[in-house]
Protein backbone atom coordinates (compact mmCIF):
# COMPACT_ATOMS: atom_id res chain seq x y z
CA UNK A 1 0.00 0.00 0.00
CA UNK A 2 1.33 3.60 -1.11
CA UNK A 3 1.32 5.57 1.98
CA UNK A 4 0.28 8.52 0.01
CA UNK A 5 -1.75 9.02 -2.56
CA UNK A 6 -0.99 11.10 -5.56
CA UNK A 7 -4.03 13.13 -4.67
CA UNK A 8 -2.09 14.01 -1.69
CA UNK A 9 1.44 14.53 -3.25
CA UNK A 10 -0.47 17.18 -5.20
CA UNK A 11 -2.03 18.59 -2.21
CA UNK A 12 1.42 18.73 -0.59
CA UNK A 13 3.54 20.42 -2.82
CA UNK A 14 0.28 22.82 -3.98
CA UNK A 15 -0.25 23.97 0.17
CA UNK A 16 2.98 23.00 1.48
CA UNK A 17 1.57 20.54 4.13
CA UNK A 18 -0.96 17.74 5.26
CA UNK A 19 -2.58 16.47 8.19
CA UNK A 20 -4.97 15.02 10.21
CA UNK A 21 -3.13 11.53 8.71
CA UNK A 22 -3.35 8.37 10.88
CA UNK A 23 -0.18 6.82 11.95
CA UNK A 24 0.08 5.44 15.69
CA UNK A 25 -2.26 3.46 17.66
CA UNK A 26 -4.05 4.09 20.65
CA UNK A 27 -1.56 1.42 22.56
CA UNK A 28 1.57 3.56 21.17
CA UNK A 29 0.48 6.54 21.41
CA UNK A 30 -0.21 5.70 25.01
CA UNK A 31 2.99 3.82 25.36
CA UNK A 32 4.98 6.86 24.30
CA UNK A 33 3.12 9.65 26.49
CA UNK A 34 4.40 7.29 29.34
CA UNK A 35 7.81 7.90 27.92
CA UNK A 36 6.88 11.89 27.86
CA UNK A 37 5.84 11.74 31.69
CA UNK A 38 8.68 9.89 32.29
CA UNK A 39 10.70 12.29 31.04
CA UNK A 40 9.25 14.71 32.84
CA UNK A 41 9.33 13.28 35.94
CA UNK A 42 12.95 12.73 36.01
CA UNK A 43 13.51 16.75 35.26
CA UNK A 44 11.62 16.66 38.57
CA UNK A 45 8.20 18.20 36.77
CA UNK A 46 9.33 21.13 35.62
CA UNK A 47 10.28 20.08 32.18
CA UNK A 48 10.17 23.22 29.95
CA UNK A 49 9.74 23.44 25.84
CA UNK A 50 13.04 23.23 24.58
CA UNK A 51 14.47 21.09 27.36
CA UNK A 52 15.17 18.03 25.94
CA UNK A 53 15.39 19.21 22.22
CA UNK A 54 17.38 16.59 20.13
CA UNK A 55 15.77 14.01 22.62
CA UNK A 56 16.09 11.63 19.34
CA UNK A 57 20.27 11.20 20.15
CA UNK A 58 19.68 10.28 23.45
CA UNK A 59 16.44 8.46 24.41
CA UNK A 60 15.70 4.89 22.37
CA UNK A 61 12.42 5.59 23.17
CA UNK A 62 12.38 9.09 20.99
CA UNK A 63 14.50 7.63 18.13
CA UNK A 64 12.02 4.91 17.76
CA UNK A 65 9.35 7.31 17.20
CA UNK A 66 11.62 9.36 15.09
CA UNK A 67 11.88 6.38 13.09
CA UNK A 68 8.35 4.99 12.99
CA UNK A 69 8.11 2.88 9.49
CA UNK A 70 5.25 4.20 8.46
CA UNK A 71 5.91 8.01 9.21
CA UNK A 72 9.19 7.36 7.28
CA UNK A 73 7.39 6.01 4.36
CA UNK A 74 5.90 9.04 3.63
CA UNK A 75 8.60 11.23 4.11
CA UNK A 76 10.59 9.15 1.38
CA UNK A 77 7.78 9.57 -0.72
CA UNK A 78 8.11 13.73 -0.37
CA UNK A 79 12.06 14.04 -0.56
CA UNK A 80 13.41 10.56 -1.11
CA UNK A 81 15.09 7.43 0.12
CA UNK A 82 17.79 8.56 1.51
CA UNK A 83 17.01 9.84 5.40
CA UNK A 84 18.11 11.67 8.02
CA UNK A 85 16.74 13.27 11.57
CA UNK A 86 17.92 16.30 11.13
CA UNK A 87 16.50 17.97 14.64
CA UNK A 88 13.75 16.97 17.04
CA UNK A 89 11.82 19.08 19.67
CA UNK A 90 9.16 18.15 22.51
CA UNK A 91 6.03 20.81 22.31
CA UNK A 92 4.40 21.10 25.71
CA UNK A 93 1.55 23.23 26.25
CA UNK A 94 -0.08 23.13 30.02
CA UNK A 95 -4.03 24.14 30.38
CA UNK A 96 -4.03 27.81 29.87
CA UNK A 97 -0.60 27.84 29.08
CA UNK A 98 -0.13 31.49 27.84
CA UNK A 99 2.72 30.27 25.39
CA UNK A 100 2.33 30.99 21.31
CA UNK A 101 5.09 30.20 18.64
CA UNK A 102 5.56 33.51 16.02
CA UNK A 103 5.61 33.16 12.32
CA UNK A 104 8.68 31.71 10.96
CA UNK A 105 10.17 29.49 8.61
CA UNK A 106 12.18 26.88 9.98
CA UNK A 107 14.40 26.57 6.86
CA UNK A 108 15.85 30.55 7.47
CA UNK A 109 18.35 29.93 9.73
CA UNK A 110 19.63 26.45 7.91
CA UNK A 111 20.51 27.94 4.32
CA UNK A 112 19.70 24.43 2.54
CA UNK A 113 21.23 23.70 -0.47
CA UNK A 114 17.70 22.62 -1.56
CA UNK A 115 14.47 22.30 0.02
CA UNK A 116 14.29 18.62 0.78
CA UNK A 117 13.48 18.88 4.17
CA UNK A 118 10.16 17.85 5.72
CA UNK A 119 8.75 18.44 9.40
CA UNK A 120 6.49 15.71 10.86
CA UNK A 121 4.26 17.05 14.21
CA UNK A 122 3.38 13.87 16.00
CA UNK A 123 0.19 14.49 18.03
CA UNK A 124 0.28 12.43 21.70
CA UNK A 125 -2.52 14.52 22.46
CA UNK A 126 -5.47 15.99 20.21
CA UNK A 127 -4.59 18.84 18.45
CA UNK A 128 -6.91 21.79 17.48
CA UNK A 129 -7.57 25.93 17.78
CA UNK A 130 -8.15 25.34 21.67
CA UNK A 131 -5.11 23.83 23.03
CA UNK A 132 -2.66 25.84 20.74
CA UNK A 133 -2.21 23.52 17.79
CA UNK A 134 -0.12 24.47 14.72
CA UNK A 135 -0.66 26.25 12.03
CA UNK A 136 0.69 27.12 8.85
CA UNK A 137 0.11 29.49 5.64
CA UNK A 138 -1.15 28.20 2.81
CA UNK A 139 1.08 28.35 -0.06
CA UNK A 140 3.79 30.16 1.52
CA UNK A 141 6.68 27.07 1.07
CA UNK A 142 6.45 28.44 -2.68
CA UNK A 143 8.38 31.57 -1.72
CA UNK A 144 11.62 30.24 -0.85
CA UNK A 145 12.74 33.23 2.08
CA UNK A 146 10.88 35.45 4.00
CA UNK A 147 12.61 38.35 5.39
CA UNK A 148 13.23 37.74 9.37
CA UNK A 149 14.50 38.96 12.39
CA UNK A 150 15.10 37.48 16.03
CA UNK A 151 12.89 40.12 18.30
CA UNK A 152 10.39 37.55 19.40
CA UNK A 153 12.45 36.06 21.66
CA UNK A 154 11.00 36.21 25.06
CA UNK A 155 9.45 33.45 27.95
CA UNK A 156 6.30 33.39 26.24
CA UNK A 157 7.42 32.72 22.94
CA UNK A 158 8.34 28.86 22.49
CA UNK A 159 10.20 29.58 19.15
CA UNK A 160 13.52 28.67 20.35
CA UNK A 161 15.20 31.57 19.18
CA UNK A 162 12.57 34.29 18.54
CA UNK A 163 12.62 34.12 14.99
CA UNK A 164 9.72 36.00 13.37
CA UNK A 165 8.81 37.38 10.09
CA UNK A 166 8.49 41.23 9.90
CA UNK A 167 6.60 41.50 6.43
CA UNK A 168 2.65 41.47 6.49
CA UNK A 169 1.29 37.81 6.18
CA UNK A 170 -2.21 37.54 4.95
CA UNK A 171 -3.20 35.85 8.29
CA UNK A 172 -6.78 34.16 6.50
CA UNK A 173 -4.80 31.79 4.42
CA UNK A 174 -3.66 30.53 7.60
CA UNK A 175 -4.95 26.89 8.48
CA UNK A 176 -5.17 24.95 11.79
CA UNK A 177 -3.61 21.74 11.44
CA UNK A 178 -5.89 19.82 13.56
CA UNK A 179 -4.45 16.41 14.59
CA UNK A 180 -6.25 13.62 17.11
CA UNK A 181 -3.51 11.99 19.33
CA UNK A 182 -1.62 9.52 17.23
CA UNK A 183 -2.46 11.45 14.07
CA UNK A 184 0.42 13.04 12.57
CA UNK A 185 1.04 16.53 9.94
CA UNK A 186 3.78 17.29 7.60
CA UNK A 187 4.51 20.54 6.36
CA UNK A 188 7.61 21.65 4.01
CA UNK A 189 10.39 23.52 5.36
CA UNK A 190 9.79 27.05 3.91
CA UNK A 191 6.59 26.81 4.95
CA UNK A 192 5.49 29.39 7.36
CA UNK A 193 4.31 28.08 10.53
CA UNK A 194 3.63 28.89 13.96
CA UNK A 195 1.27 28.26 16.86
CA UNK A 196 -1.59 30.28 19.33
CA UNK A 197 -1.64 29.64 23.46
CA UNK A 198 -3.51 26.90 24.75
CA UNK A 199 -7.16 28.45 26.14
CA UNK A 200 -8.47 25.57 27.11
CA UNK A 201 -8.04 22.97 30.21
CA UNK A 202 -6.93 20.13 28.68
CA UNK A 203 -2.47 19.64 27.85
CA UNK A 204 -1.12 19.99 24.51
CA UNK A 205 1.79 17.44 23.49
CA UNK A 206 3.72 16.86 20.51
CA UNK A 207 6.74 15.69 18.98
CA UNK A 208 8.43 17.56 16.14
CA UNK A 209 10.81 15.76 14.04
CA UNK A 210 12.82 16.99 11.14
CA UNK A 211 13.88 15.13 8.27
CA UNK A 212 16.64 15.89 5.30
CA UNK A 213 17.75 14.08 2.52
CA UNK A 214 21.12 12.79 2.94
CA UNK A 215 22.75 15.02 -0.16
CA UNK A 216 21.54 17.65 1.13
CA UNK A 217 24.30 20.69 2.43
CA UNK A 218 23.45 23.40 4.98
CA UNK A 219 25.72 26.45 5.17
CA UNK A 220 25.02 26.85 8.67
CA UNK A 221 26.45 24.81 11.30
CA UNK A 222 24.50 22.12 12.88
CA UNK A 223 24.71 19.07 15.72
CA UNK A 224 25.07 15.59 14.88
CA UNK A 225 22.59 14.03 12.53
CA UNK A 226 21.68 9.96 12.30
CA UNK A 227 21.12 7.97 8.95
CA UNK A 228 17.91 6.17 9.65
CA UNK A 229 17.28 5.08 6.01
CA UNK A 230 19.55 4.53 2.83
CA UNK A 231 22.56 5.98 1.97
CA UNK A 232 24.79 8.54 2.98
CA UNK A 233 27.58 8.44 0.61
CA UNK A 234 28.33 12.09 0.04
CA UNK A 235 26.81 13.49 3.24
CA UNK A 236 27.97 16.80 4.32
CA UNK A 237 26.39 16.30 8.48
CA UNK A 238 28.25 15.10 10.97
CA UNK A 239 26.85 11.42 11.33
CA UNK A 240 26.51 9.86 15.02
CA UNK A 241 24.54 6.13 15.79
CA UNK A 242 21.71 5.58 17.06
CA UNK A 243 21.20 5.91 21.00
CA UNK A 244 21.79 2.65 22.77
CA UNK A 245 19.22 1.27 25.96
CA UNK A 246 20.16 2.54 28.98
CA UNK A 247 18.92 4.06 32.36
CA UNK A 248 16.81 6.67 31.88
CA UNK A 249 18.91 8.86 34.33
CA UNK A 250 21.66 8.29 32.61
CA UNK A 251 20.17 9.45 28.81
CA UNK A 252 18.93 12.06 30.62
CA UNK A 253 22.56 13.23 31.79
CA UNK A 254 23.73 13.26 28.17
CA UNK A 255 20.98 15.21 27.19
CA UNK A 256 21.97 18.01 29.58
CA UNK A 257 25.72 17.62 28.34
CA UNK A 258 24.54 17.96 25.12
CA UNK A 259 22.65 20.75 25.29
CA UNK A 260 25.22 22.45 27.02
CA UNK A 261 27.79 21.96 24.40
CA UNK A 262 24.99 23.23 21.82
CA UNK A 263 24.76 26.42 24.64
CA UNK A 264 28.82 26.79 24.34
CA UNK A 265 29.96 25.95 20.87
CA UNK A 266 29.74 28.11 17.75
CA UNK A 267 29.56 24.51 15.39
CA UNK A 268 26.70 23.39 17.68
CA UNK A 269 23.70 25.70 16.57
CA UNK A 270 20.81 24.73 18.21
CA UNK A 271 18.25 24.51 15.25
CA UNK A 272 14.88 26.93 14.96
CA UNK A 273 11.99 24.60 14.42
């Protein structure tokens, strides 16, 4: 079975994303919120967006659902065989969280050598308007770069480094990419996305995952990437394995090493999802 259809392909490259498409069950999608509230139990509850980005190098449970067969099958079917997780990030909104994400692309800060990169927002929770789900412009991956600048940076703001587009955006073509839990979206790397605060009572959980074609080369520097499908013969990332089973304690020390190398090194950019 084709995981997408070519009515779909045509949808994607026309909008720049799709959504609402059905990938885990109800006993993984449970299965990995344990892992989230496991993960959040060992940062002693107070787990914050952006605190275990890149969780994907460091947690077998996050690679795995990095790596979920059929999420991968459609990416290859949007920008080939050839894979990499480029960057990962846990989205946590709370009941009333006051939190948004401003309009950005995520490609802006990368300077791909082409646009073969594809986001996938996996949805542990539903999704929608209320709790702060994503949303993205329709059309806009077709204009390559929109001008930028990093003034939205502030606690509120859960774009990780307060990028933000200064030019008008026609905010109607805008469209809520409304996901029940275990549903998953993909959207294209210029397109421009971003997110509203969650109003309502109930929490607001994703994982974002970034994928790149292996050929791809990215002017800016960047943290380790992992092959998780095909080839990398000419690859211009860094390449590091997959994370190995261990106590979670212990992944959970190498994430905080990690992130403070990203904090302290110029080659260690932390990416702007």
């Amino acid at each position: 079975m084709v995981p997408l259809t070519d009515q779909q392909l045509t949808s994607y490259h026309k909008d720049g994303f799709l959504f609402s498409l059905p990938t885990l069950s109800k006993p993984e999608v449970d299965h990995y919120r344990g892992c989230f509230e496991a993960l959040e139990s060992q940062s002693g509850g107070k787990m914050l967006v952006g605190a275990v980005s890149q969780c994907h190098l460091h947690f077998p449970w996050a690679y795995e659902l990095a790596t979920h067969p059929a999420i991968l099958d459609m990416v290859a079917q949007l920008i080939g065989p050839n894979l990499l997780i480029h960057s990962s990030r846990i989205y946590a909104k709370g009941p009333r969280d006051g939190r948004y994400e401003s309009w950005h692309q995520a490609s802006f800060p990368w300077q791909l050598s082409e646009p073969r990169l594809v986001s996938a927002w996996i949805a542990i929770t539903d999704s929608g308007p209320e709790n702060g789900c994503m949303r993205v412009i329709r059309g806009s991956h077709r204009r390559a770069r929109w001008e930028h600048d990093y003034s939205a940076q502030s606690c509120r703001n859960i774009q990780p480094v307060g990028l933000v587009i200064n030019e008008p955006l026609v905010e109607s073509d805008a469209v809520n990419l409304t996901l029940g839990s275990g549903q998953i979206a993909l959207h294209h790397c210029h397109a421009v996305c971003g997110s509203n605060s969650n109003r309502s009572s109930q929490n607001h959980l994703g994982f974002n995952v970034c994928y790149v074609a292996s050929d791809i080369k990215q002017k800016s520097p960047h943290h380790e990437v992992v092959l998780i499908r095909g080839k990398a013969p000419n690859c211009a990332y860094h390449l590091t394995p997959a994370p190995v089973e261990q106590d979670l304690a212990i992944c959970f020390r190498a994430q905080e090493r990690f992130s403070r190398r990203l904090n302290t090194e110029p080659n260690g950019q932390e990416p702007a999802l």
